[in-house]
Protein backbone atom coordinates (compact mmCIF):
# COMPACT_ATOMS: atom_id res chain seq x y z
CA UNK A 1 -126.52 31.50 43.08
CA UNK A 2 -128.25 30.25 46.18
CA UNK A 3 -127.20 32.12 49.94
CA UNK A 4 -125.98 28.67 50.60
CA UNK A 5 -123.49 28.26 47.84
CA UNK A 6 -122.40 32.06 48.54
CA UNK A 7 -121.65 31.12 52.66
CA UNK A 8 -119.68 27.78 50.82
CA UNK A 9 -117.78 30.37 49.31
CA UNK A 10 -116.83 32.27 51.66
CA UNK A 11 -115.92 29.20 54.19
CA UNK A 12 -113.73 28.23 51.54
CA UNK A 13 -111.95 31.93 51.18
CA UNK A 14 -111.67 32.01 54.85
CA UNK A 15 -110.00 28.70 55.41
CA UNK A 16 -107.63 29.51 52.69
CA UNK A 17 -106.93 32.77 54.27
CA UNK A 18 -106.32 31.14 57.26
CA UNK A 19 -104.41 27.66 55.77
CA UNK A 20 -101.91 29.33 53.07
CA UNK A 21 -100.10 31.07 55.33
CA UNK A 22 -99.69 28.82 57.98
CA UNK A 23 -98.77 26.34 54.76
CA UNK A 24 -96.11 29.15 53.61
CA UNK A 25 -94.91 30.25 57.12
CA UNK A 26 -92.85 26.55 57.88
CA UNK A 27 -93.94 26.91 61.58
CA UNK A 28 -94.96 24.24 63.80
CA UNK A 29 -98.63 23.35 64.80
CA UNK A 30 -100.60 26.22 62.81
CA UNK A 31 -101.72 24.28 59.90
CA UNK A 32 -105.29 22.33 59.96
CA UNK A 33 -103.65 18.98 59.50
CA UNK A 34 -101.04 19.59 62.53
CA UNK A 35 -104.46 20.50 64.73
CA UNK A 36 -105.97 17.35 64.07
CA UNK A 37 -102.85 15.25 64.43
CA UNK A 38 -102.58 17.10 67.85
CA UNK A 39 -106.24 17.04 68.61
CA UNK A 40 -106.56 13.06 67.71
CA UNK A 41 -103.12 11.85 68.88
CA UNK A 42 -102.15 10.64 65.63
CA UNK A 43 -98.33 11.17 66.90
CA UNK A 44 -97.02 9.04 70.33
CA UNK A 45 -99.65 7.62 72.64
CA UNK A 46 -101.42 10.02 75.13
CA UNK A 47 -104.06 9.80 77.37
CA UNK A 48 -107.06 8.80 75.61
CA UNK A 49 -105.51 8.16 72.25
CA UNK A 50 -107.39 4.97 71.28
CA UNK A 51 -110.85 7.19 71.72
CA UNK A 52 -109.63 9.92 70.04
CA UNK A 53 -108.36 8.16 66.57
CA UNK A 54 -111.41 6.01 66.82
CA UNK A 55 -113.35 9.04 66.79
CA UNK A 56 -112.06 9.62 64.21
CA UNK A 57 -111.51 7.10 61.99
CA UNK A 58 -115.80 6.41 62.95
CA UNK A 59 -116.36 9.93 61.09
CA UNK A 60 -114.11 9.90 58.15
CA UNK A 61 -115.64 5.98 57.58
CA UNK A 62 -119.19 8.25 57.66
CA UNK A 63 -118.27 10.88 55.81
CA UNK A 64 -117.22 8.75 52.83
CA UNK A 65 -119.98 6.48 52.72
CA UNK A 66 -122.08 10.14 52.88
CA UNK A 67 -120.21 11.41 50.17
CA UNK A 68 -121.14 8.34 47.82
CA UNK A 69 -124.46 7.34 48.78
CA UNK A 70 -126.15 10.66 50.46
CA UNK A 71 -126.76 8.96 52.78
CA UNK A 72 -127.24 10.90 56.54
């Protein structure tokens, strides 16, 4: 097993350490997916919100044409 597949690992262990129990706990605005609905305004219209979801919708439309092509 390669030192990068070992640090994969262990990102994975720590964001489920960190993601089940905000999952479990029911409260408000600790769980990944409530970040990045915060962090790009995917709720209401703030400042900047156009930007932000553009953002990223521009990296998610990247990061699946990475995923099936390899492609940088």
């Amino acid at each position: 097993m390669s030192g990068y597949t070992v640090a994969w690992v262990l990102w994975g262990t720590m964001f489920l350490a960190i993601e089940l129990p905000a999952v479990l706990n029911r409260t408000d605005g600790d769980t990944l997916s409530e970040h990045l609905r915060s962090w790009f305004a995917l709720r209401g219209k703030p400042a900047g919100w156009v930007a932000r979801r553009a953002a990223l919708a521009a990296f998610f439309a990247w990061f699946v044409a990475h995923l099936f092509t390899g492609a940088v």
